[in-house]
PDB file of N, CA and C in Angstrom:
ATOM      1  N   UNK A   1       2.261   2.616  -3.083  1.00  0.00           N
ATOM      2  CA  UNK A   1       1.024   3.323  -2.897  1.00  0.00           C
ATOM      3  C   UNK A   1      -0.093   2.529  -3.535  1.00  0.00           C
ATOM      4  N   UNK A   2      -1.006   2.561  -3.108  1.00  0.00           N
ATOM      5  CA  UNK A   2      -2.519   1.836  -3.682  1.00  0.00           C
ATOM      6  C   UNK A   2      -3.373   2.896  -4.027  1.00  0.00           C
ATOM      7  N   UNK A   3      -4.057   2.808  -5.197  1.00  0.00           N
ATOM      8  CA  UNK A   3      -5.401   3.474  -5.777  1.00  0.00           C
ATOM      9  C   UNK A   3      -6.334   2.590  -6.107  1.00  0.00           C
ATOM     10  N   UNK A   4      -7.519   3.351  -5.185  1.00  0.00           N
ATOM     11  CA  UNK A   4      -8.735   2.829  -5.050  1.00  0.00           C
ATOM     12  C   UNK A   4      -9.867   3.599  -5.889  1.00  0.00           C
ATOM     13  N   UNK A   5     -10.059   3.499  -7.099  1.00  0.00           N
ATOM     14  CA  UNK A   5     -11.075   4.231  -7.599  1.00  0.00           C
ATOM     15  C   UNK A   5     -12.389   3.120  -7.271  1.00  0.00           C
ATOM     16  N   UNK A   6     -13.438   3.917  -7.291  1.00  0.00           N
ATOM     17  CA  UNK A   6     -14.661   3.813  -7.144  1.00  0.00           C
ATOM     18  C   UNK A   6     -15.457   3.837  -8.452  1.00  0.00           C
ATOM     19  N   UNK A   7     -16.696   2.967  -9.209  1.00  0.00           N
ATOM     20  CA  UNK A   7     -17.524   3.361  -9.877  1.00  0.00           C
ATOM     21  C   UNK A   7     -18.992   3.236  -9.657  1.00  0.00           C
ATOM     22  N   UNK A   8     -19.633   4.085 -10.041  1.00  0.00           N
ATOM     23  CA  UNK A   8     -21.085   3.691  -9.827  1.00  0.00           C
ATOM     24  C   UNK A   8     -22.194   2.910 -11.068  1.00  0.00           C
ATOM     25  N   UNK A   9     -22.127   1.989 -11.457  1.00  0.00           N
ATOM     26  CA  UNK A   9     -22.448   1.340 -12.894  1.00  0.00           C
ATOM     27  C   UNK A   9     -24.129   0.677 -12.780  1.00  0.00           C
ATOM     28  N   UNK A  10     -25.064   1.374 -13.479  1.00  0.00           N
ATOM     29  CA  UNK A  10     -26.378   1.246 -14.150  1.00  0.00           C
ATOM     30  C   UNK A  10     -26.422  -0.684 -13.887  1.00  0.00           C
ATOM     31  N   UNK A  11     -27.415  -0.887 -13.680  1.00  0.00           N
ATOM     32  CA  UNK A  11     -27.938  -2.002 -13.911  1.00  0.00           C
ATOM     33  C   UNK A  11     -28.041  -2.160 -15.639  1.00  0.00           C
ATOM     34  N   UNK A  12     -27.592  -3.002 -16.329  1.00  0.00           N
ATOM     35  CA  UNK A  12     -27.848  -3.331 -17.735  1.00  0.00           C
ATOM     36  C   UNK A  12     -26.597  -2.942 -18.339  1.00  0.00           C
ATOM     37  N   UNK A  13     -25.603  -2.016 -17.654  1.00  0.00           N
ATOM     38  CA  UNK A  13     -24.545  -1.527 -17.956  1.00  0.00           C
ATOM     39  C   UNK A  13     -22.946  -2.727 -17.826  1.00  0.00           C
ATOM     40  N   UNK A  14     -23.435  -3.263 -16.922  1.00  0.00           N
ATOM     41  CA  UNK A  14     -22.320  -3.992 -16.496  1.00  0.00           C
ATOM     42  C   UNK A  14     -21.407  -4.801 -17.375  1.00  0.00           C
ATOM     43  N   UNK A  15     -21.982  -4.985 -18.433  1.00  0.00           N
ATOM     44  CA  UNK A  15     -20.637  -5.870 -19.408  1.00  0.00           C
ATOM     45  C   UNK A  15     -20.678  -5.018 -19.538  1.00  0.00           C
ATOM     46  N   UNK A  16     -20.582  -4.329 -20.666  1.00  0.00           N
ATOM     47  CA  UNK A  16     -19.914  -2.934 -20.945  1.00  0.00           C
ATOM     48  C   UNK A  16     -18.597  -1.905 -19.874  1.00  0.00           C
ATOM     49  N   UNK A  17     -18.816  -1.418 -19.320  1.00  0.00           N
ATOM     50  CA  UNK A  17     -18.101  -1.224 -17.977  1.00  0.00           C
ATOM     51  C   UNK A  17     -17.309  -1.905 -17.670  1.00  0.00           C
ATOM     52  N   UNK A  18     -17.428  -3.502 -17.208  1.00  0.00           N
ATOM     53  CA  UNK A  18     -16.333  -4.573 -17.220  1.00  0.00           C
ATOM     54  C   UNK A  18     -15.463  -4.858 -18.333  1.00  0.00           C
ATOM     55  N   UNK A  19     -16.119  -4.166 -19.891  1.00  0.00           N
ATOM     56  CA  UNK A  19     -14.905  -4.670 -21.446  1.00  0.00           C
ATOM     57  C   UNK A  19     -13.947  -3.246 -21.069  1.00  0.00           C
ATOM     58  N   UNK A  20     -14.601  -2.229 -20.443  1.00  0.00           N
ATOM     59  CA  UNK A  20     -13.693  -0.829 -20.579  1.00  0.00           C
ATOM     60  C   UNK A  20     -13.277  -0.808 -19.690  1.00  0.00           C
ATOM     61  N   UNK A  21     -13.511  -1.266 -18.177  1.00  0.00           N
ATOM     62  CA  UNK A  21     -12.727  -1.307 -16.813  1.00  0.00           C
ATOM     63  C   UNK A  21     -11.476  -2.096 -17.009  1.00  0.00           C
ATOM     64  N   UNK A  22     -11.017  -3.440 -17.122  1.00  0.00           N
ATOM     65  CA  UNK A  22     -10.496  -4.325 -17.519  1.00  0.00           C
ATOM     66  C   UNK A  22      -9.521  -4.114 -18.874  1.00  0.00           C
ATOM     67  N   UNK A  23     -10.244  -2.932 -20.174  1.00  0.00           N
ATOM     68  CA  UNK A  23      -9.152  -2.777 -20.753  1.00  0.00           C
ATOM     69  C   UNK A  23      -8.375  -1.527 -20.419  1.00  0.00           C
ATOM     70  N   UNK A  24      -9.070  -0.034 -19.260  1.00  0.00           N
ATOM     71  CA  UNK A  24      -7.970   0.692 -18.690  1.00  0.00           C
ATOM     72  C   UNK A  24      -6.664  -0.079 -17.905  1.00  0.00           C
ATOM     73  N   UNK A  25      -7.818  -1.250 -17.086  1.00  0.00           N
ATOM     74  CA  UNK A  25      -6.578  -1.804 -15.782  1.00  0.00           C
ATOM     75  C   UNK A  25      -5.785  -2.658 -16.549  1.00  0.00           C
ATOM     76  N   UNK A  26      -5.710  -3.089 -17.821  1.00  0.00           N
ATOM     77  CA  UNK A  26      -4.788  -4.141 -18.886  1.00  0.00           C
ATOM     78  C   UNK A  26      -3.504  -2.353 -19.382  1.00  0.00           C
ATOM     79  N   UNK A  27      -3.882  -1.371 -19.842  1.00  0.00           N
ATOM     80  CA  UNK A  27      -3.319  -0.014 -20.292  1.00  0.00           C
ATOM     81  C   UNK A  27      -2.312   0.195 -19.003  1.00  0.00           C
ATOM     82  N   UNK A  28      -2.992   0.599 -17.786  1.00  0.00           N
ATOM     83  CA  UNK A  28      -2.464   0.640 -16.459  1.00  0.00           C
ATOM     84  C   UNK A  28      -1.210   0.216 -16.171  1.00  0.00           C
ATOM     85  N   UNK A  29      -1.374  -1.333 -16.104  1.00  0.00           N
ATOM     86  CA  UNK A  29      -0.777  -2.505 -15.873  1.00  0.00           C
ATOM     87  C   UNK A  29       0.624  -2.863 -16.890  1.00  0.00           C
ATOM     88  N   UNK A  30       0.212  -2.218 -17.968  1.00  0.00           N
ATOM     89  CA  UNK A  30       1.942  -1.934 -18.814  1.00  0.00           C
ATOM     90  C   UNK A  30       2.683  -1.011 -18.702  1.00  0.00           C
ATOM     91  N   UNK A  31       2.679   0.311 -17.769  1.00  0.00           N
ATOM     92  CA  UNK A  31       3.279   1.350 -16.914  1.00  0.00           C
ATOM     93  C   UNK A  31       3.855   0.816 -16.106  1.00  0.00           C
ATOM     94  N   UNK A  32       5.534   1.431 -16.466  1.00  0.00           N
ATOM     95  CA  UNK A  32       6.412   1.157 -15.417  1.00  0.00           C
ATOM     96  C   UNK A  32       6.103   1.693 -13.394  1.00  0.00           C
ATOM     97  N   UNK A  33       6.071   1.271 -12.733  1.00  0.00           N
ATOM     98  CA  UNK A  33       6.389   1.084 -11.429  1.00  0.00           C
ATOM     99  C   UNK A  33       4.748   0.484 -11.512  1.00  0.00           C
ATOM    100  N   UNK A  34       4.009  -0.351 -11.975  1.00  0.00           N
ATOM    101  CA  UNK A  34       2.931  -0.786 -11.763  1.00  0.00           C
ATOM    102  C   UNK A  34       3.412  -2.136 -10.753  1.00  0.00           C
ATOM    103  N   UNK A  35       2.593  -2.560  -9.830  1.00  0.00           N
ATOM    104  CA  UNK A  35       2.758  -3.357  -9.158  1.00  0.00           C
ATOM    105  C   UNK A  35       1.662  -4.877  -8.812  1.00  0.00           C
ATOM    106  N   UNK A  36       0.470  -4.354  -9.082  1.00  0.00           N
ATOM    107  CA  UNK A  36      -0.568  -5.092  -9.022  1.00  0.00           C
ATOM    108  C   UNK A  36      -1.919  -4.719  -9.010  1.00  0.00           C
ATOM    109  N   UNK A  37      -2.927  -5.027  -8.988  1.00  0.00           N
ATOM    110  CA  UNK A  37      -4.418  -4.156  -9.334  1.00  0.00           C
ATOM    111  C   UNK A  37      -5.278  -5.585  -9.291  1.00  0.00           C
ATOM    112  N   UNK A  38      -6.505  -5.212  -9.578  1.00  0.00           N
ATOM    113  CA  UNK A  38      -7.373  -5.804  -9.705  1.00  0.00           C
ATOM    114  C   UNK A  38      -9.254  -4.838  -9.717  1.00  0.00           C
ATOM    115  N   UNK A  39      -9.738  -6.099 -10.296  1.00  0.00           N
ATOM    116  CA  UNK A  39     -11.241  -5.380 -10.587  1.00  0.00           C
ATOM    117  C   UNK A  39     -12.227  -6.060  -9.895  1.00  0.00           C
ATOM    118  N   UNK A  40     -13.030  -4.798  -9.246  1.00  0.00           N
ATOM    119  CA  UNK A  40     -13.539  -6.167  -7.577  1.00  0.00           C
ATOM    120  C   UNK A  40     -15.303  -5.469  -7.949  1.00  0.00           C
ATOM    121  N   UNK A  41     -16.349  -6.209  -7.583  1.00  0.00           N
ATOM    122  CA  UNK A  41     -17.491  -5.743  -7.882  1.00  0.00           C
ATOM    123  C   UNK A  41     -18.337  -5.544  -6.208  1.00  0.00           C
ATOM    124  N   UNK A  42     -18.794  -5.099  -5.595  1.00  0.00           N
ATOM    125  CA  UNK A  42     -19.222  -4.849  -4.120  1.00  0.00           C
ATOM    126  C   UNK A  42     -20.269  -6.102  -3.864  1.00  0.00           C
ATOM    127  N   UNK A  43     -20.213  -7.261  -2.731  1.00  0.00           N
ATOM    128  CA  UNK A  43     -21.089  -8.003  -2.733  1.00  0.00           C
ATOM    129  C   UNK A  43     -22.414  -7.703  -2.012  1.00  0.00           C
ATOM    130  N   UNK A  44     -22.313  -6.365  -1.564  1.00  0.00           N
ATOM    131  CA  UNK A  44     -23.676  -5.963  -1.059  1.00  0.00           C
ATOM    132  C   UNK A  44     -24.675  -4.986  -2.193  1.00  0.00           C
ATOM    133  N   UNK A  45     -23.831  -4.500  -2.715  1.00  0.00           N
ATOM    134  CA  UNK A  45     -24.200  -2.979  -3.754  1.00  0.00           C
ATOM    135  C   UNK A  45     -23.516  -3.694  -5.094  1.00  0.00           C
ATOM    136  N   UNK A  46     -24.321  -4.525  -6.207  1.00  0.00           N
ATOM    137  CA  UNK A  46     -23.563  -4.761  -7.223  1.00  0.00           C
ATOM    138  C   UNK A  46     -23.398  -3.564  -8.282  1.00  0.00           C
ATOM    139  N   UNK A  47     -23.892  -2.638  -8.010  1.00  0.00           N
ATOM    140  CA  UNK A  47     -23.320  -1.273  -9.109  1.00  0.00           C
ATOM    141  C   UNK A  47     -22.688  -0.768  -8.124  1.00  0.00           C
ATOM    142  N   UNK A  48     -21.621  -1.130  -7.447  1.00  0.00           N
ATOM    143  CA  UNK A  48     -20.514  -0.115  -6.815  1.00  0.00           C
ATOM    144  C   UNK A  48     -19.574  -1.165  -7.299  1.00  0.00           C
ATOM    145  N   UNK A  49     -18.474  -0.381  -8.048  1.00  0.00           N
ATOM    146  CA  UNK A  49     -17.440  -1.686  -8.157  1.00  0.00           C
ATOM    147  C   UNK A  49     -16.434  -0.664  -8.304  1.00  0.00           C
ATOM    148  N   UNK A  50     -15.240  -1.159  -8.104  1.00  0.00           N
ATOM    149  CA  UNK A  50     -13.657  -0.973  -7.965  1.00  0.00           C
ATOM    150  C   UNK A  50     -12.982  -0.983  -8.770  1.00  0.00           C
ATOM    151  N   UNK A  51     -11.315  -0.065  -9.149  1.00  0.00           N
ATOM    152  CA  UNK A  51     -10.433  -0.906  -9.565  1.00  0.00           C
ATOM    153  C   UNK A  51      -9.011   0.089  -8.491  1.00  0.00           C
ATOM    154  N   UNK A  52      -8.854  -1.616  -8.345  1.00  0.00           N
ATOM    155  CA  UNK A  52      -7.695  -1.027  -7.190  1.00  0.00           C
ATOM    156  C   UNK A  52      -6.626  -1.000  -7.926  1.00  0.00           C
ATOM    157  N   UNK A  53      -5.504  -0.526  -7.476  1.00  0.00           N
ATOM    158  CA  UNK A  53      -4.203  -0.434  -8.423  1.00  0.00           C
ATOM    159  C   UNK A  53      -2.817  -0.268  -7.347  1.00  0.00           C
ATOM    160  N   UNK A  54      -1.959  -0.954  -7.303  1.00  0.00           N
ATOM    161  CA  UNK A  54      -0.911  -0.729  -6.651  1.00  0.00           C
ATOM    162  C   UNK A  54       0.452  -0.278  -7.499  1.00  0.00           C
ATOM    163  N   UNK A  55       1.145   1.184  -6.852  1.00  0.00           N
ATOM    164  CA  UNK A  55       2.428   1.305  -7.512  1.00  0.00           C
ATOM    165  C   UNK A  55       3.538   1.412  -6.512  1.00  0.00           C
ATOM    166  N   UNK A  56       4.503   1.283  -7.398  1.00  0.00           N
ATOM    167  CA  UNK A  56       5.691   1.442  -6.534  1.00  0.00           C
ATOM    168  C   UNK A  56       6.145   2.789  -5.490  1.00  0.00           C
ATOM    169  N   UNK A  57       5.486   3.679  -6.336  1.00  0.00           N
ATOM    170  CA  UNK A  57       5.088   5.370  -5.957  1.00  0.00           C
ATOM    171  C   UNK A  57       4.547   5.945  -6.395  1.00  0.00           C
ATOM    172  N   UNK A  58       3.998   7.803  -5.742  1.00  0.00           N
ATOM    173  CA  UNK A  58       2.883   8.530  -6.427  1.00  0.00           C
ATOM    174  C   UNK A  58       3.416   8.543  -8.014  1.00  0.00           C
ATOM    175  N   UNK A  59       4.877   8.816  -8.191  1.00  0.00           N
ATOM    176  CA  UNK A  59       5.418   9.316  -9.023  1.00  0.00           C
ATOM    177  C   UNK A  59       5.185   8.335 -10.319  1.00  0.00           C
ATOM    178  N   UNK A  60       5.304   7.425 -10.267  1.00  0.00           N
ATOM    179  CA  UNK A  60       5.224   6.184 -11.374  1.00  0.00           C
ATOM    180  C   UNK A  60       3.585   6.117 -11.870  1.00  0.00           C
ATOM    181  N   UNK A  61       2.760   6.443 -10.478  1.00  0.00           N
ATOM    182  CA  UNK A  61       1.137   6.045 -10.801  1.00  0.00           C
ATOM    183  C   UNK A  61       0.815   7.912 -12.089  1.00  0.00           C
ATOM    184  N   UNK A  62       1.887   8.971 -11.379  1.00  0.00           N
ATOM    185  CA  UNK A  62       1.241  10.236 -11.652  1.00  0.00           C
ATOM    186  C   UNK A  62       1.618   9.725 -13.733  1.00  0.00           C
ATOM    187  N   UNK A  63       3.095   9.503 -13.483  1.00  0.00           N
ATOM    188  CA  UNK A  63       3.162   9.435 -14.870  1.00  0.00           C
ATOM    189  C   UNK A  63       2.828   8.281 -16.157  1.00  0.00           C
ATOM    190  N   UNK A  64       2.275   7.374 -15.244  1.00  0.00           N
ATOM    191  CA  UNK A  64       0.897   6.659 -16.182  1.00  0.00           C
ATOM    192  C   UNK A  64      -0.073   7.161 -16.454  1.00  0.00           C
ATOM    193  N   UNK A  65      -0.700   8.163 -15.844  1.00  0.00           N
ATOM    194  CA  UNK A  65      -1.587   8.805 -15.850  1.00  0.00           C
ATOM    195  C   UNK A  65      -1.812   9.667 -17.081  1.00  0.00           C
ATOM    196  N   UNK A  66      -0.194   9.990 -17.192  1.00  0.00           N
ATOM    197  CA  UNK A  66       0.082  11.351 -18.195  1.00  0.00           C
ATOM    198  C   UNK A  66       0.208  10.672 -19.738  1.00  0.00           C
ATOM    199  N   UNK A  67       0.442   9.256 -19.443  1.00  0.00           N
ATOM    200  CA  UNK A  67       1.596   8.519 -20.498  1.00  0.00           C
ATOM    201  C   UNK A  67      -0.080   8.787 -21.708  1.00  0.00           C
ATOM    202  N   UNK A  68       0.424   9.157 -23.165  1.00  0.00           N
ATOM    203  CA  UNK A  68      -0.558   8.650 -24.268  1.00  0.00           C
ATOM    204  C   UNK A  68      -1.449   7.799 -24.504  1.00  0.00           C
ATOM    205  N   UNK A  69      -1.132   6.252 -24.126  1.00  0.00           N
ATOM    206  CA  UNK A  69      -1.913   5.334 -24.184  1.00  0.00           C
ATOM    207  C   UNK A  69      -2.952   5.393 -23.073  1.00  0.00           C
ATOM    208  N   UNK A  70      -2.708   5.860 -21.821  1.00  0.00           N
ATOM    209  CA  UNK A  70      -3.384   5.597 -20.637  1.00  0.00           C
ATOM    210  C   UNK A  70      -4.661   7.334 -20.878  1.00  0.00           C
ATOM    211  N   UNK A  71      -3.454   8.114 -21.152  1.00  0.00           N
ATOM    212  CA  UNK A  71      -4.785   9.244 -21.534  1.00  0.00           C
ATOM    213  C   UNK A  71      -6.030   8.906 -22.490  1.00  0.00           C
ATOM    214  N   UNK A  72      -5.695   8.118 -23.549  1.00  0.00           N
ATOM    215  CA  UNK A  72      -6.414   7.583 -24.607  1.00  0.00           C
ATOM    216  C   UNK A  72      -7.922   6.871 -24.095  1.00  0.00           C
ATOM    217  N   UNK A  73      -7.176   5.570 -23.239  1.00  0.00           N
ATOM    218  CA  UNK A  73      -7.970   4.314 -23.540  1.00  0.00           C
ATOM    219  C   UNK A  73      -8.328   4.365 -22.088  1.00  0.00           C
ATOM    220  N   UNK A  74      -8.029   4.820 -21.329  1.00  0.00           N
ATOM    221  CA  UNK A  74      -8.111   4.617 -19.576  1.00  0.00           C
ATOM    222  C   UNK A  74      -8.552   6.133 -18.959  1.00  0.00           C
ATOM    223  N   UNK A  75      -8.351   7.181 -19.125  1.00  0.00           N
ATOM    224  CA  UNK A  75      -8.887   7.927 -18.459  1.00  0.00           C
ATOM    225  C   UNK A  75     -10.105   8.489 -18.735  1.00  0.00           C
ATOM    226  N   UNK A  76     -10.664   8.241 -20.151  1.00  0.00           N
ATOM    227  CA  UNK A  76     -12.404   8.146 -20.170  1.00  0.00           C
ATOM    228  C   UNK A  76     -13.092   7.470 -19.066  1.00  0.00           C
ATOM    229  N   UNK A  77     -12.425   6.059 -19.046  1.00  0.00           N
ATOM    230  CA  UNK A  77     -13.113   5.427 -17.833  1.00  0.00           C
ATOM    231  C   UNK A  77     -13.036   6.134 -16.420  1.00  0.00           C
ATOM    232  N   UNK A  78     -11.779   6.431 -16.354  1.00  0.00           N
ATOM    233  CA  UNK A  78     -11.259   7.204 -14.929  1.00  0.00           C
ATOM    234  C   UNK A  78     -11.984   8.338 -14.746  1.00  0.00           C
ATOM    235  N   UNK A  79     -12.359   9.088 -15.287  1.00  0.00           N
ATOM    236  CA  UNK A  79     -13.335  10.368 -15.673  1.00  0.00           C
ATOM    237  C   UNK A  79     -15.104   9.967 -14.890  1.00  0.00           C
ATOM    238  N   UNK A  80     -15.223   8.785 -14.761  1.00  0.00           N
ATOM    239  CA  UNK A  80     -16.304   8.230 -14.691  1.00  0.00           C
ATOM    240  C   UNK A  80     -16.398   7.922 -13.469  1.00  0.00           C
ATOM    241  N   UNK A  81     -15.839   7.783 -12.774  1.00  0.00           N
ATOM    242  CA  UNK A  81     -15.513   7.610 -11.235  1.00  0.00           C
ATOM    243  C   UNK A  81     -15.891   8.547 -10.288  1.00  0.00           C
ATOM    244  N   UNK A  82     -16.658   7.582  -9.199  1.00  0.00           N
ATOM    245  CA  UNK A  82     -17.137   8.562  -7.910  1.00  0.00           C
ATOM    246  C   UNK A  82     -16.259   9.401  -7.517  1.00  0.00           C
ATOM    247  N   UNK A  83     -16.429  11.148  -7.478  1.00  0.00           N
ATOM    248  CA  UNK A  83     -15.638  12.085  -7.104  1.00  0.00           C
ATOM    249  C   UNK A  83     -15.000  12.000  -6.031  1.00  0.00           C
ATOM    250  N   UNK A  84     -14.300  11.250  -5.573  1.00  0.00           N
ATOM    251  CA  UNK A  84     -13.445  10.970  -4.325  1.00  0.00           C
ATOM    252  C   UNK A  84     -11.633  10.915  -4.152  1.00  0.00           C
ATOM    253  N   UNK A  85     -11.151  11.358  -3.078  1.00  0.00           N
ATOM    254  CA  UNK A  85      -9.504  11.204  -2.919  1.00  0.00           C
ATOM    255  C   UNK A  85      -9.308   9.413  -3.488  1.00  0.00           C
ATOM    256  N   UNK A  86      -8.586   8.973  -4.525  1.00  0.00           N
ATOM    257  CA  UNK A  86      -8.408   7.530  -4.676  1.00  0.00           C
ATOM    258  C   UNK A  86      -6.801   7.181  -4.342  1.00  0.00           C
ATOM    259  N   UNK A  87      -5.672   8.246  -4.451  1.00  0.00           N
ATOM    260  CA  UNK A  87      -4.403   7.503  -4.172  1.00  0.00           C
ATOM    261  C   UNK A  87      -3.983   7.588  -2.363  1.00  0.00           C
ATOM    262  N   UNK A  88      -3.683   6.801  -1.933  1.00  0.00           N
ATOM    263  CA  UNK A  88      -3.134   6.176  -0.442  1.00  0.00           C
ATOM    264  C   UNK A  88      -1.847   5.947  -0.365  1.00  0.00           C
ATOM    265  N   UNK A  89      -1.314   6.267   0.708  1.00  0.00           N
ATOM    266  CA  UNK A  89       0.062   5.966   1.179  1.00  0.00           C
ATOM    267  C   UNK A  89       0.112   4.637   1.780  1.00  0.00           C
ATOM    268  N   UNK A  90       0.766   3.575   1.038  1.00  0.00           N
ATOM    269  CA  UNK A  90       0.726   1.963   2.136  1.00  0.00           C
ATOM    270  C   UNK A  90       1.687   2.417   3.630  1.00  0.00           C
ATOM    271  N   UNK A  91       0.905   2.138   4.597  1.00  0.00           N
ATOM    272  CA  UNK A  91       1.736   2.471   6.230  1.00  0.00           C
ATOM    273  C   UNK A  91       1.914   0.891   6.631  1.00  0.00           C
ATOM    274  N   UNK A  92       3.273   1.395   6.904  1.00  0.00           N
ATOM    275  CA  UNK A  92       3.784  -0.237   7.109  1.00  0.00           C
ATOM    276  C   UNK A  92       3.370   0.058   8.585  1.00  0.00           C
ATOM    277  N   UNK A  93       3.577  -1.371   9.293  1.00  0.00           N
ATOM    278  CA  UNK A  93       3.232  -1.650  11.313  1.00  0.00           C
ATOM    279  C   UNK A  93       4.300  -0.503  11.953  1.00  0.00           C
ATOM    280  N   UNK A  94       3.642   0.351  12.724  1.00  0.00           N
ATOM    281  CA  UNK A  94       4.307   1.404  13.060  1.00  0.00           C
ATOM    282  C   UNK A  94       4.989   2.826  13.047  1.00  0.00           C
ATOM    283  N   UNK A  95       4.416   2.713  11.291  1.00  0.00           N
ATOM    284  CA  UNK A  95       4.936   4.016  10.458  1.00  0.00           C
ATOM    285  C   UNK A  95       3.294   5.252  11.256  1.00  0.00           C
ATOM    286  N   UNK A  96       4.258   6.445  11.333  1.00  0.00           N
ATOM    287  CA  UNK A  96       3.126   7.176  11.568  1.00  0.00           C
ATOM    288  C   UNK A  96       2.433   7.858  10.259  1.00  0.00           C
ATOM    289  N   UNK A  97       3.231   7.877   9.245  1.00  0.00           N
ATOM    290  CA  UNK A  97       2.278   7.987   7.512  1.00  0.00           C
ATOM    291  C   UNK A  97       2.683   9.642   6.974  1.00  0.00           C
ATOM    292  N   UNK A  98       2.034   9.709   6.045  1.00  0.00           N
ATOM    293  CA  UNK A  98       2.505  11.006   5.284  1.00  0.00           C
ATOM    294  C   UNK A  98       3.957  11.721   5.042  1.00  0.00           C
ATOM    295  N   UNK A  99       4.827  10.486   5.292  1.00  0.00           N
ATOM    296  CA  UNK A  99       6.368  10.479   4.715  1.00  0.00           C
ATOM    297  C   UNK A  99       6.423  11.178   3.713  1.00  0.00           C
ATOM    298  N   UNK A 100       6.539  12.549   3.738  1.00  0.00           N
ATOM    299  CA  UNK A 100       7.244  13.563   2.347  1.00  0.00           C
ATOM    300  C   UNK A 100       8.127  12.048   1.253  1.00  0.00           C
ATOM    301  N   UNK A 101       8.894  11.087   1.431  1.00  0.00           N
ATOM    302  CA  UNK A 101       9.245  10.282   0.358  1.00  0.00           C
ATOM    303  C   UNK A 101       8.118   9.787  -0.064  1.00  0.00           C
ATOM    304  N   UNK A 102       7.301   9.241   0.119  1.00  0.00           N
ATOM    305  CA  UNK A 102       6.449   8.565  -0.128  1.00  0.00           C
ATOM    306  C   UNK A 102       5.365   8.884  -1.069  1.00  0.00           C
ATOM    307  N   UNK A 103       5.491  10.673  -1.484  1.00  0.00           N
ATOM    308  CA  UNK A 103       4.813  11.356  -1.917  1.00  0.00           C
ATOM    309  C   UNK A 103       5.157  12.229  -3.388  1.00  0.00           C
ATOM    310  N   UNK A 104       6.849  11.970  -3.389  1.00  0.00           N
ATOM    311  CA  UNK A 104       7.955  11.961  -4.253  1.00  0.00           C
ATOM    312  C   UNK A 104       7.680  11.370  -5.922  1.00  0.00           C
ATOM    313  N   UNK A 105       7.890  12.375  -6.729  1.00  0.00           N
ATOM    314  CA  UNK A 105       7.561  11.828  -7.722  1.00  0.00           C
ATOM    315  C   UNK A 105       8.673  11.008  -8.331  1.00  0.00           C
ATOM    316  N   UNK A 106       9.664  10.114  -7.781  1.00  0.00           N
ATOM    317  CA  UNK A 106      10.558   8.924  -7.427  1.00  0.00           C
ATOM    318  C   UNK A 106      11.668   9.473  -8.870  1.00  0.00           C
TER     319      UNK A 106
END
């Protein structure tokens, strides 16, 4: 599964935002079924920026979420995020999607 959070970040804000974006997605990123992520900034809109996150399943992303360290240091930031649906089901070529497994807290 992939999560796409969204942020909306102030002009003058941006280091800041990037030391706390970068140290949730470093928190993230030591949770088991983590898979890959990254921190992307919009090249049309530079205060819209990203952090994508890939897991193995909902279930692995739900219980990083929950884990101590990630409540601590990462979901202040996460809190901060454009109010939007951010976790996705990856559909492989041909899958028609919303596979009850896929949704499984594994």
């Amino acid at each position: 599964m992939i999560v796409v959070t969204r942020f909306r970040v102030e002009a003058g804000d941006e280091s800041a935002f990037r030391a706390d974006a970068e140290a949730a997605h470093a928190l993230l990123a030591a949770r088991p079924g983590y898979t890959g992520g990254e921190l992307g900034r919009n090249v049309d809109d530079p205060g819209l920026w990203v952090l994508a996150t890939r897991w193995e399943h909902v279930g692995a992303y739900r219980r990083a979420l929950s884990s101590y360290d990630v409540k601590l240091g990462a979901v202040p930031l996460l809190s901060r995020a454009v109010d939007e649906p951010s976790a996705y089901e990856v559909l492989e070529p041909g899958a028609t999607g919303n596979d009850p497994g896929a949704r499984s807290i594994g």
